[in-house]
C-alpha atoms as a PDB file:
ATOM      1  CA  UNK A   1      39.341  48.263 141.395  1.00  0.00           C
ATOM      2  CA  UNK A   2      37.823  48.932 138.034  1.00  0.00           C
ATOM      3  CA  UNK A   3      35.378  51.254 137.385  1.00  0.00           C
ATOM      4  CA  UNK A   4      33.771  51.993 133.683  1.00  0.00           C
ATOM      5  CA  UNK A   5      33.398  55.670 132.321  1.00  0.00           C
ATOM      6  CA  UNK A   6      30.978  56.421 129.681  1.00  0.00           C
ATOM      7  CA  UNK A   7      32.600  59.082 127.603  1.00  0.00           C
ATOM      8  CA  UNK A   8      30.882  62.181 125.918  1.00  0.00           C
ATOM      9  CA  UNK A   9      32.900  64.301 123.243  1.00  0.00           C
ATOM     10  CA  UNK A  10      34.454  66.586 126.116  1.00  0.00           C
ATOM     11  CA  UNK A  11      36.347  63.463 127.442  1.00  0.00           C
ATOM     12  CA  UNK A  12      37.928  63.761 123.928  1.00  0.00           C
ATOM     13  CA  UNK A  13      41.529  63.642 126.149  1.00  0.00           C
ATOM     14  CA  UNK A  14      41.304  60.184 127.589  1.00  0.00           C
ATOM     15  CA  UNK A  15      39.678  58.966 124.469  1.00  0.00           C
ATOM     16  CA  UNK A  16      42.495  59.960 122.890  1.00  0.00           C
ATOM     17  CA  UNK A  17      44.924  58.496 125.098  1.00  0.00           C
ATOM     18  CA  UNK A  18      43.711  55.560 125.973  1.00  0.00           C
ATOM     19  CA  UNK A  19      43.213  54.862 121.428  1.00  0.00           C
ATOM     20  CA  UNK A  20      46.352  55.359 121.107  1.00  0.00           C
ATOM     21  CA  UNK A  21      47.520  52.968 123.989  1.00  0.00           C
ATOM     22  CA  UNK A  22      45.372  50.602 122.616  1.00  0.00           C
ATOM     23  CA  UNK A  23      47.001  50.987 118.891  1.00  0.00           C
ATOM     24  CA  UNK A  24      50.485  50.974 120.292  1.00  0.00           C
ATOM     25  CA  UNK A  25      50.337  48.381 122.285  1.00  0.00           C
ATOM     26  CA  UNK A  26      48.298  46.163 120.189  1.00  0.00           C
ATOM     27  CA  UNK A  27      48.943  46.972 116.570  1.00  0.00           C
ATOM     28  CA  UNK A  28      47.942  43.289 115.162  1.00  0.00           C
ATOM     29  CA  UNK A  29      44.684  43.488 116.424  1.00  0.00           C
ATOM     30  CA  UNK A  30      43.316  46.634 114.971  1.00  0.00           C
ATOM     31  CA  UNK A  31      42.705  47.613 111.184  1.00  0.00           C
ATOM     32  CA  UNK A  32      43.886  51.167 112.328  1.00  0.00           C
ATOM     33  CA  UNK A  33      47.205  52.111 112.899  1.00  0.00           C
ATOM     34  CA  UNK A  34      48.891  54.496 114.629  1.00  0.00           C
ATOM     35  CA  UNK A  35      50.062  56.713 112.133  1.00  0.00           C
ATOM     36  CA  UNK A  36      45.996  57.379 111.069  1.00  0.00           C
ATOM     37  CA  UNK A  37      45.686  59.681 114.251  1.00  0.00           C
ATOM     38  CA  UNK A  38      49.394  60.812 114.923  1.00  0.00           C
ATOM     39  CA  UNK A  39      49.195  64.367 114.811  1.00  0.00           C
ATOM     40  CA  UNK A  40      45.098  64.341 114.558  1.00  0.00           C
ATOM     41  CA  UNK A  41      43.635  67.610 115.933  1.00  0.00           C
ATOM     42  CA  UNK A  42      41.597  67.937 118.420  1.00  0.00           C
ATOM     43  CA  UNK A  43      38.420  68.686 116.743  1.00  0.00           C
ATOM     44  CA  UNK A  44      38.982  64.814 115.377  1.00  0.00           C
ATOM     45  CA  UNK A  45      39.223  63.173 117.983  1.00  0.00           C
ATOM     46  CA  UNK A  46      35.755  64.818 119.569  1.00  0.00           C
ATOM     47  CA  UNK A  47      34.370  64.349 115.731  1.00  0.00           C
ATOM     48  CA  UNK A  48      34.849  60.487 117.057  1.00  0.00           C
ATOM     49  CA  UNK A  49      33.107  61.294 119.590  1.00  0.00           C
ATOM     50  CA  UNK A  50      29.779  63.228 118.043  1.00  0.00           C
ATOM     51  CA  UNK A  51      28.117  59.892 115.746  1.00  0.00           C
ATOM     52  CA  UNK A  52      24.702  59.846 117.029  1.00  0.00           C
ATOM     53  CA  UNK A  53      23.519  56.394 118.969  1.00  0.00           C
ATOM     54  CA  UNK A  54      27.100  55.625 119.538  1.00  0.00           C
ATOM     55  CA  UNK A  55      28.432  54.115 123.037  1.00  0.00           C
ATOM     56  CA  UNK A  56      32.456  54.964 124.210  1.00  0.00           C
ATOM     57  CA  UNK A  57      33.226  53.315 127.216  1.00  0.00           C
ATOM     58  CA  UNK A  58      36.495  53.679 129.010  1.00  0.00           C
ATOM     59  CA  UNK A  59      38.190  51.378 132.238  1.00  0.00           C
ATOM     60  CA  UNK A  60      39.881  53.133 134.368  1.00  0.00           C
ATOM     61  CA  UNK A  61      41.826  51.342 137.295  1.00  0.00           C
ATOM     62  CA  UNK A  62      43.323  53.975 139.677  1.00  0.00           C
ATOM     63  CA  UNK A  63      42.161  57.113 137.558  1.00  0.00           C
ATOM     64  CA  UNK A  64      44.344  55.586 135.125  1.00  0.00           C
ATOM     65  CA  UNK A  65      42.951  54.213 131.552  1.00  0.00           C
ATOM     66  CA  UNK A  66      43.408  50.518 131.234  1.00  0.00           C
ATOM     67  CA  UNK A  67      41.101  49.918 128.642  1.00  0.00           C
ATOM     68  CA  UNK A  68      37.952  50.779 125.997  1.00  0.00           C
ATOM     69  CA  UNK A  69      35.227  50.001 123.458  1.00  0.00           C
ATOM     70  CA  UNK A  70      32.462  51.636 121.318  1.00  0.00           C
ATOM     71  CA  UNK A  71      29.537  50.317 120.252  1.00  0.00           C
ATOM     72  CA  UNK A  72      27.865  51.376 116.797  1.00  0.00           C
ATOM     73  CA  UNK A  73      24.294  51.611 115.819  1.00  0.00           C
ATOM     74  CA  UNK A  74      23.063  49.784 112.910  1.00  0.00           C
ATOM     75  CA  UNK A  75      20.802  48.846 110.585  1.00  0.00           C
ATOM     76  CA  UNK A  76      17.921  45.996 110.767  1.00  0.00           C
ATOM     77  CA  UNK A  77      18.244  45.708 114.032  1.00  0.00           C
ATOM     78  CA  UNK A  78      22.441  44.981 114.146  1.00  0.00           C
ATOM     79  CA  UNK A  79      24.610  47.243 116.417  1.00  0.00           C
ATOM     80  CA  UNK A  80      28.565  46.361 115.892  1.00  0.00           C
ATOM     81  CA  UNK A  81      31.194  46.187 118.880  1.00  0.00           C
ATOM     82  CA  UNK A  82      34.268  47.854 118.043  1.00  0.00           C
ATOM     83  CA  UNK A  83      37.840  49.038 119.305  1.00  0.00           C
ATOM     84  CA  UNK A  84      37.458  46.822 122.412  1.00  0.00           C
ATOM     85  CA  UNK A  85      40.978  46.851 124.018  1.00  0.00           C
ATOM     86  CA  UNK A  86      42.446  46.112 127.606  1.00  0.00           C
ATOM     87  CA  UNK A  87      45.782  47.090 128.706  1.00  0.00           C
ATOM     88  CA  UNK A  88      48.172  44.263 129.788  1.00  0.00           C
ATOM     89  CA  UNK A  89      47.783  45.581 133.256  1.00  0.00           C
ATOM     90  CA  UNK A  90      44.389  44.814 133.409  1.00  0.00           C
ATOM     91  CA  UNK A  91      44.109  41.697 131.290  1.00  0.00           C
ATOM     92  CA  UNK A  92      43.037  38.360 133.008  1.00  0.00           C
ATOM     93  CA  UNK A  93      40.808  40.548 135.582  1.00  0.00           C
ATOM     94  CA  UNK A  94      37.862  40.259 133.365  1.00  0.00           C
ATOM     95  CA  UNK A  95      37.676  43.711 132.142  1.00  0.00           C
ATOM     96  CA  UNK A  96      37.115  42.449 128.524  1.00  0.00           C
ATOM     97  CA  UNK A  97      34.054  41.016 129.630  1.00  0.00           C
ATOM     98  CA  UNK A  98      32.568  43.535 131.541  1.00  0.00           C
ATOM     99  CA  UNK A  99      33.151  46.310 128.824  1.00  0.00           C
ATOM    100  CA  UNK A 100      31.392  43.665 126.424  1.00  0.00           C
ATOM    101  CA  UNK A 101      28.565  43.431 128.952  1.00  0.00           C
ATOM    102  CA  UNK A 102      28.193  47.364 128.574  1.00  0.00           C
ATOM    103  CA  UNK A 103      28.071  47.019 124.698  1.00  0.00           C
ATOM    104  CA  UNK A 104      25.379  44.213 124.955  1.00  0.00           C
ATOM    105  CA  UNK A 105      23.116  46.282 127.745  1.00  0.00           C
ATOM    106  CA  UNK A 106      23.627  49.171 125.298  1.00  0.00           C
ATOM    107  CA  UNK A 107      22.462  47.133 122.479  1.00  0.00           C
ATOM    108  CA  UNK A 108      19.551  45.621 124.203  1.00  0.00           C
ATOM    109  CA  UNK A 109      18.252  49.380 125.456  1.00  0.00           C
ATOM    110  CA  UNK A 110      18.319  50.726 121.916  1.00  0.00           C
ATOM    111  CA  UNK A 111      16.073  47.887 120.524  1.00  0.00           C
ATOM    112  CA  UNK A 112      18.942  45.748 119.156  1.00  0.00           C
ATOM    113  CA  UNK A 113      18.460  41.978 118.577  1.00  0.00           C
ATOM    114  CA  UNK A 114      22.228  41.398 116.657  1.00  0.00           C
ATOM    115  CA  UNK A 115      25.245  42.525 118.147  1.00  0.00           C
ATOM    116  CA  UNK A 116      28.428  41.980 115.442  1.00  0.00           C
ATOM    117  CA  UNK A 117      32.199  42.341 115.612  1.00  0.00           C
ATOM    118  CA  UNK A 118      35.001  41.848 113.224  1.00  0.00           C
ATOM    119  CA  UNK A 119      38.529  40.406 114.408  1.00  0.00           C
ATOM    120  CA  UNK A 120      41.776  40.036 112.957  1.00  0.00           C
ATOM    121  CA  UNK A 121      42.177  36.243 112.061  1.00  0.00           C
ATOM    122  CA  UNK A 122      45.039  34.992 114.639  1.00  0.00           C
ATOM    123  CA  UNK A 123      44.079  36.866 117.840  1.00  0.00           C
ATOM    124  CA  UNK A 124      43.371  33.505 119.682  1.00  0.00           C
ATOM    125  CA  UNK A 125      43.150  35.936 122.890  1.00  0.00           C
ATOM    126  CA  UNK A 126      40.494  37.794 121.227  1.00  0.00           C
ATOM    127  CA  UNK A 127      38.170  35.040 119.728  1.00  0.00           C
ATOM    128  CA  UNK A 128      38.203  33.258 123.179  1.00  0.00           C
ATOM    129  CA  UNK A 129      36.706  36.373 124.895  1.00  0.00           C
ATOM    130  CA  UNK A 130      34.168  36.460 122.174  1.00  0.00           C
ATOM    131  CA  UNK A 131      33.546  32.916 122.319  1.00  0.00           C
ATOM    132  CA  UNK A 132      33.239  33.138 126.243  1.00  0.00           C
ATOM    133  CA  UNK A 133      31.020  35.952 125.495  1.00  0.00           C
ATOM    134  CA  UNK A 134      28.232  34.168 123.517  1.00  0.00           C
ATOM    135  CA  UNK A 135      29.897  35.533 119.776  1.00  0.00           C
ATOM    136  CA  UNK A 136      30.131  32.598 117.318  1.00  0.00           C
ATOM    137  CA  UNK A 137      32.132  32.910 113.727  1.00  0.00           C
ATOM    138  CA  UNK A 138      30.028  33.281 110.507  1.00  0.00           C
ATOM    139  CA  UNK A 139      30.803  32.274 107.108  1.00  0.00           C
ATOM    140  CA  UNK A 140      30.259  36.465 105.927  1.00  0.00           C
ATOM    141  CA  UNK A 141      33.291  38.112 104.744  1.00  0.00           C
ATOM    142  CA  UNK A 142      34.711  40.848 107.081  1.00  0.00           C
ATOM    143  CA  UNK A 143      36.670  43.887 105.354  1.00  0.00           C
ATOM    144  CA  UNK A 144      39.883  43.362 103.632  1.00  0.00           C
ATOM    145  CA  UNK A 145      43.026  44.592 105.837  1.00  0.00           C
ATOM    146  CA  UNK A 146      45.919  46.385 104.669  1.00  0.00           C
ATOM    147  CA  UNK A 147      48.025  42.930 102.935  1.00  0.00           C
ATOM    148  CA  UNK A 148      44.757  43.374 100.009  1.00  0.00           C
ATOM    149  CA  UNK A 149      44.389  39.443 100.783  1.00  0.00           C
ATOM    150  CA  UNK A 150      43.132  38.412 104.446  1.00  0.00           C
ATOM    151  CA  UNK A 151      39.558  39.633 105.366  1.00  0.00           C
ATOM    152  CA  UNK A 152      38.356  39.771 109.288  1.00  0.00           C
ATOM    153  CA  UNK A 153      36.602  37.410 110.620  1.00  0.00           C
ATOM    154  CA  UNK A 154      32.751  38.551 111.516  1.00  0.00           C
ATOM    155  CA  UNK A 155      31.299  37.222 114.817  1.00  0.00           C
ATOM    156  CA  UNK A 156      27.822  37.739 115.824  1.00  0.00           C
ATOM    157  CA  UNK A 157      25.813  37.185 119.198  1.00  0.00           C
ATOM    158  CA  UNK A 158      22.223  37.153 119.110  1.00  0.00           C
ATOM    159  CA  UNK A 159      20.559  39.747 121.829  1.00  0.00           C
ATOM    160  CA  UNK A 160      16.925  38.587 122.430  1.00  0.00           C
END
């Protein structure tokens, strides 16, 4: 069984460890790498952990961390998903969807009425979750990645 964890900056462990399970097993589908945190301190990963208004949810199946996402206050009313992941253990168990569902009640509470996301153009797996999830591509022009050419793609679900 499932359960979700909110985390707080003392949980700075699992955060860690279930980020960098995320960025190793997934590299394509984050703008991060791996070698941005290898050797990070402590103190940086519970810095991640200290942004005021910001949501870090963890899965855990068996104690053991099978996946994550944060949610980020905005402005005008726009909070952002980010760094959802789920382990290949857990995929296809609808763990993406619940974690999402935390993100949007999160939203909602804090007075929201946008919730955006950015993918990596490609992740088919990751724009059908979206999709399934009430997110729908825009035309706006998500962040450059790391080739100085391809952008993400921005996704936005409306909350009220």
């Amino acid at each position: 069984m499932v359960t979700l964890r909110m985390i707080t900056k003392g949980d700075w462990p699992l955060w860690q460890e279930v980020r960098v399970a995320a960025l190793t097993d997934a590299p394509h589908a984050f703008k991060s790498r791996i070698a941005d945190w290898h050797g990070s301190a402590r103190e940086q990963w519970r810095a991640s952990l200290t942004v005021p208004g910001c949501l870090h949810v963890v899965a855990l199946c068996d104690k053991l961390p099978v996946g994550m996402v944060r949610g980020l206050p905005g402005d005008g009313g726009t909070h952002a998903l980010r760094s959802l992941w789920v382990s290949p253990r857990a995929r296809g168990q609808r763990v993406g969807d619940r974690l999402i569902g935390e993100v949007v009640t999160w939203a909602l509470e804090s007075g929201a009425t946008t919730l955006e996301l950015s993918v990596i153009p490609g992740n088919a797996h990751a724009l059908a979750l979206y999709r399934r999830n009430g997110f729908v591509l825009t035309e706006a022009l998500g962040e450059v990645l790391s080739d100085g050419v391809t952008r993400e793609q921005v996704m936005v679900r409306g909350l009220r």
